[in-house]
PDB file of N, CA and C in Angstrom:
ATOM      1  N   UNK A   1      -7.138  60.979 -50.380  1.00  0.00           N
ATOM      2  CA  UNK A   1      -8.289  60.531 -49.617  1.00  0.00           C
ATOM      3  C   UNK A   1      -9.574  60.838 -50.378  1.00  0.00           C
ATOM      4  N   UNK A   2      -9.642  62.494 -50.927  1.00  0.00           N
ATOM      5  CA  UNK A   2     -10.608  62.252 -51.595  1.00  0.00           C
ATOM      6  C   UNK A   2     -11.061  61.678 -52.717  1.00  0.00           C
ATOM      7  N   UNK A   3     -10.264  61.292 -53.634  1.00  0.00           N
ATOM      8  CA  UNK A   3     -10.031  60.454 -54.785  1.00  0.00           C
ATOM      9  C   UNK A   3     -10.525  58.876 -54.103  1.00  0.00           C
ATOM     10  N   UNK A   4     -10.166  58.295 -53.513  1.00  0.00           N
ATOM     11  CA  UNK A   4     -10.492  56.980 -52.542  1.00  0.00           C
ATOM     12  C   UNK A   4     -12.019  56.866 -52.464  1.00  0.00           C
ATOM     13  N   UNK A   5     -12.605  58.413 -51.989  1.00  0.00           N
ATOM     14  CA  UNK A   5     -13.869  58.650 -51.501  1.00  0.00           C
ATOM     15  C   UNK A   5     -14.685  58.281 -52.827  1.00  0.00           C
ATOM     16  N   UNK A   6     -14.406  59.231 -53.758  1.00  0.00           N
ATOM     17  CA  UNK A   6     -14.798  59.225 -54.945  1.00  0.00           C
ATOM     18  C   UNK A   6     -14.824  57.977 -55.767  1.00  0.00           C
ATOM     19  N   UNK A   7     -13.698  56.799 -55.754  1.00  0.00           N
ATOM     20  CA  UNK A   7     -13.644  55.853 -56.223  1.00  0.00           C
ATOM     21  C   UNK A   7     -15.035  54.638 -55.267  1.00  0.00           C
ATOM     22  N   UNK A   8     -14.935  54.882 -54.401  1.00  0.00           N
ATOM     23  CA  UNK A   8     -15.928  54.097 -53.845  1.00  0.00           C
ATOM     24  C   UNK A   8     -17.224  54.641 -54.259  1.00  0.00           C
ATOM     25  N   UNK A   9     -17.384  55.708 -54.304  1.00  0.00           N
ATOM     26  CA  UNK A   9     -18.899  56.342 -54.678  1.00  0.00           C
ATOM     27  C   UNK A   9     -18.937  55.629 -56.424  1.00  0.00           C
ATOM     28  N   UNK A  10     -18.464  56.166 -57.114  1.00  0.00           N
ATOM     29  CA  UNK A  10     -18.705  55.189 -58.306  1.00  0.00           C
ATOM     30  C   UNK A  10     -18.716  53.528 -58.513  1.00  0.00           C
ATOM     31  N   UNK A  11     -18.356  53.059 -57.807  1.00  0.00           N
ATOM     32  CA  UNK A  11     -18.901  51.982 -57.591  1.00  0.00           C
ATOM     33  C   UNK A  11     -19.627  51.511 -56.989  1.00  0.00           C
ATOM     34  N   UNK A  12     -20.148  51.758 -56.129  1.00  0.00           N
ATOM     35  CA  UNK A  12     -21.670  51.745 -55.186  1.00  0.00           C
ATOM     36  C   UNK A  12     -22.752  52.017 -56.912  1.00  0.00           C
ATOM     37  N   UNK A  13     -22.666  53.208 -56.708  1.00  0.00           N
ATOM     38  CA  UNK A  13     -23.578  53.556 -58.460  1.00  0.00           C
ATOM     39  C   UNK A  13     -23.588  52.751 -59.596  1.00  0.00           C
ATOM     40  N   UNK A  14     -22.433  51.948 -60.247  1.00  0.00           N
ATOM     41  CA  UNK A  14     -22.367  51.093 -60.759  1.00  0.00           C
ATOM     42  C   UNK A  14     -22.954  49.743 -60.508  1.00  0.00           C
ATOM     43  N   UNK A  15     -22.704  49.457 -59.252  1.00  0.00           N
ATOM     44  CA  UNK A  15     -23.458  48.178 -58.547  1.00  0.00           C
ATOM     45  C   UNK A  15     -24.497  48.050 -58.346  1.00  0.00           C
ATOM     46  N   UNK A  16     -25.396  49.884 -58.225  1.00  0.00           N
ATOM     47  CA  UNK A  16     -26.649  49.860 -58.387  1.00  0.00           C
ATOM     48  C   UNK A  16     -27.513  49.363 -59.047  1.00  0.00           C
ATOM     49  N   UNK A  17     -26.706  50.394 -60.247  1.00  0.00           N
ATOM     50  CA  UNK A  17     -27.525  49.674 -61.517  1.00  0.00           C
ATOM     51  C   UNK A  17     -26.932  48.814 -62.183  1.00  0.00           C
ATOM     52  N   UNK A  18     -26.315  47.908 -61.915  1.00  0.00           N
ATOM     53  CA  UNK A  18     -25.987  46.839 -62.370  1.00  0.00           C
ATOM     54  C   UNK A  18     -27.605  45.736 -62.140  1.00  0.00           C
ATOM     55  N   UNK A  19     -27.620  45.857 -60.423  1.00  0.00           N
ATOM     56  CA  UNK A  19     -28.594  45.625 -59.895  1.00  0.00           C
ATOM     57  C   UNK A  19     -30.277  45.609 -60.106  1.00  0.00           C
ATOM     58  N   UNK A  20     -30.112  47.082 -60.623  1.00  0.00           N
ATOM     59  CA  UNK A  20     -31.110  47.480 -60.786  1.00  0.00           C
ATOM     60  C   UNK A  20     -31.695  47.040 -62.704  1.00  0.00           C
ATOM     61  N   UNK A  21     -30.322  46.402 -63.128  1.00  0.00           N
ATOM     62  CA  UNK A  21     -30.651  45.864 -64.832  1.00  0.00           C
ATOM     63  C   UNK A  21     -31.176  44.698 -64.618  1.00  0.00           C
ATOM     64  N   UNK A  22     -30.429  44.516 -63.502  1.00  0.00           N
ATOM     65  CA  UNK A  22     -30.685  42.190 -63.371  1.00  0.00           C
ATOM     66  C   UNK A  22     -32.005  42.476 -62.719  1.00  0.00           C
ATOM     67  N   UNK A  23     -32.289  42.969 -62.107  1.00  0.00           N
ATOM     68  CA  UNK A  23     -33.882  42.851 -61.799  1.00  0.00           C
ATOM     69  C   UNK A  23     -35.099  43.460 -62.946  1.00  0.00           C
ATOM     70  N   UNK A  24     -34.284  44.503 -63.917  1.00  0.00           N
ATOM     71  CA  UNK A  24     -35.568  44.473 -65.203  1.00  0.00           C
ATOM     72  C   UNK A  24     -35.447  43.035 -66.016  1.00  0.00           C
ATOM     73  N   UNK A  25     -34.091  42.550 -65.742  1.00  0.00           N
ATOM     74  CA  UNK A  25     -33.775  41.263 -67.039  1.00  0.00           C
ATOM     75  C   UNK A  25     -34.923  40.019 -66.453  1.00  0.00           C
ATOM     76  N   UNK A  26     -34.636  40.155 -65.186  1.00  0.00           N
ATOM     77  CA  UNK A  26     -35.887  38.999 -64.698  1.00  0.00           C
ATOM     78  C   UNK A  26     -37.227  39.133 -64.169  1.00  0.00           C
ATOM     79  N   UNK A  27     -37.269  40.372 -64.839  1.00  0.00           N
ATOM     80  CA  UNK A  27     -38.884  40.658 -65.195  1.00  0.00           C
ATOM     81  C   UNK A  27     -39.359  40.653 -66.098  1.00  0.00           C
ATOM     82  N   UNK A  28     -38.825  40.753 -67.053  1.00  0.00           N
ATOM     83  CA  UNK A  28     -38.885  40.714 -68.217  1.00  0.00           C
ATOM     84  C   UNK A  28     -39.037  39.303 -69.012  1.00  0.00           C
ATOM     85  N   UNK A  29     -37.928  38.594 -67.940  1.00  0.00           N
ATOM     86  CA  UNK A  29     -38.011  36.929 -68.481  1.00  0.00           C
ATOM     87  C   UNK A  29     -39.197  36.418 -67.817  1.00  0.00           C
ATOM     88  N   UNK A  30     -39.931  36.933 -66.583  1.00  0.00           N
ATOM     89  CA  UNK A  30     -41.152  36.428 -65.932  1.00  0.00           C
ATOM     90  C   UNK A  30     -42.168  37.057 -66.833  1.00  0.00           C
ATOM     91  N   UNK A  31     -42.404  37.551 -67.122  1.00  0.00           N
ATOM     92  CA  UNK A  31     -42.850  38.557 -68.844  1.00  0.00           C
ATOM     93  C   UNK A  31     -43.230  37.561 -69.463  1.00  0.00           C
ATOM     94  N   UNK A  32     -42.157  37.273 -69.859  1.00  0.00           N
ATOM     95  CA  UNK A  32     -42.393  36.262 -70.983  1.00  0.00           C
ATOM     96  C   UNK A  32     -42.676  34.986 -71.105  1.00  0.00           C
ATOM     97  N   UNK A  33     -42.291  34.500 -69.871  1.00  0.00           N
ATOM     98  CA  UNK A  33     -42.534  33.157 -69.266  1.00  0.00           C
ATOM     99  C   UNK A  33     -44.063  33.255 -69.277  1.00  0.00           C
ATOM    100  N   UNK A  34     -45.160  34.281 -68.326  1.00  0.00           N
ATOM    101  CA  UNK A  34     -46.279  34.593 -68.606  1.00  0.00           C
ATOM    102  C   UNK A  34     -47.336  34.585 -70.072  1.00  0.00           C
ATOM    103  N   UNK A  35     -46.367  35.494 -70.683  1.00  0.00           N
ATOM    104  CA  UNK A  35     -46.960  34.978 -72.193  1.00  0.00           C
ATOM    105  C   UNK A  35     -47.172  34.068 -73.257  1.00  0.00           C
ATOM    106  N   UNK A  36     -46.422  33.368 -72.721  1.00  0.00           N
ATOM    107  CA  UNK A  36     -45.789  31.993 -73.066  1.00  0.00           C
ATOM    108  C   UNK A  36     -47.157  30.828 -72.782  1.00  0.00           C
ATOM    109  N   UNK A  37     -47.139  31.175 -71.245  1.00  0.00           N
ATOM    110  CA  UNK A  37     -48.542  30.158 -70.659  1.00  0.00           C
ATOM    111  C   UNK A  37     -49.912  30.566 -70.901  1.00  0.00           C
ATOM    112  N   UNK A  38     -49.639  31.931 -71.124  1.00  0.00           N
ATOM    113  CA  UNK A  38     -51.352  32.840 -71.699  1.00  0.00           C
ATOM    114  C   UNK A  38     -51.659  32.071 -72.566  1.00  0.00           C
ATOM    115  N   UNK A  39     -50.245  31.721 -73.972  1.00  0.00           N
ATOM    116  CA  UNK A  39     -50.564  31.606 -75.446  1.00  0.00           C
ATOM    117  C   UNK A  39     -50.801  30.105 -75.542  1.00  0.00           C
ATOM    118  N   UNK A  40     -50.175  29.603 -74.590  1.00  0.00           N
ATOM    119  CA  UNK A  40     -50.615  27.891 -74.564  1.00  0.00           C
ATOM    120  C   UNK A  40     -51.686  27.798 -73.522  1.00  0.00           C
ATOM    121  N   UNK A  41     -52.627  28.418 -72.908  1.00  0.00           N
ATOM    122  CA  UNK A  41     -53.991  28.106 -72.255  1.00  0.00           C
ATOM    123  C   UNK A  41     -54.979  28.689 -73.131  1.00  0.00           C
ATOM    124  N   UNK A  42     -54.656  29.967 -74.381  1.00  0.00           N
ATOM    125  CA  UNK A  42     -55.777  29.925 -75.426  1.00  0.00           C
ATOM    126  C   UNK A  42     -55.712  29.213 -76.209  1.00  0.00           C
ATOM    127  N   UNK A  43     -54.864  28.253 -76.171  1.00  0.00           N
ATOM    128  CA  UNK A  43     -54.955  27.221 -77.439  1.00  0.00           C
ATOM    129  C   UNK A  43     -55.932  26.118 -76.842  1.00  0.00           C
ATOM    130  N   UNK A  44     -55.434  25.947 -75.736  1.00  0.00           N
ATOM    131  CA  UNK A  44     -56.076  24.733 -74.960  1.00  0.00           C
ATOM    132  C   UNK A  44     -57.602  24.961 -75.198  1.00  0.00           C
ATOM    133  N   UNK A  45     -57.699  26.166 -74.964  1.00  0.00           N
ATOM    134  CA  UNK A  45     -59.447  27.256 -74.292  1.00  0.00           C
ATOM    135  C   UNK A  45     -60.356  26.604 -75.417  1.00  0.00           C
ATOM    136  N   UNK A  46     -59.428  27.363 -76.528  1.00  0.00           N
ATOM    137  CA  UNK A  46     -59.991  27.440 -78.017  1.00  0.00           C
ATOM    138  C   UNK A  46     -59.722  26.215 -78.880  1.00  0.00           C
ATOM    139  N   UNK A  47     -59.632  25.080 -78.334  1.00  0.00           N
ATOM    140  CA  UNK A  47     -59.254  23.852 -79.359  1.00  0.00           C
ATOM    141  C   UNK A  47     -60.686  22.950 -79.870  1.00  0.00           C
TER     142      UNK A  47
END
């Protein structure tokens, strides 16, 4: 039983941060998506 207990607790934790990666990965891609439109509205700014 306690082994059972234990097996579920590590995976809750795992799923966390599984979780918790996919939400830096798509911040990161909104990141960049951002910089992306910065670098093409100073071109526009400055043409």
């Amino acid at each position: 039983m306690i082994e059972n207990s234990n097996s579920n607790n590590i995976e809750k934790d795992e799923f966390k941060v599984n979780t918790e990666d996919s939400g830096y990965e798509d911040l990161i891609t909104k990141l960049k998506e951002i910089k992306s439109t910065i670098a093409l509205l100073k071109k526009t700014i400055f043409k």
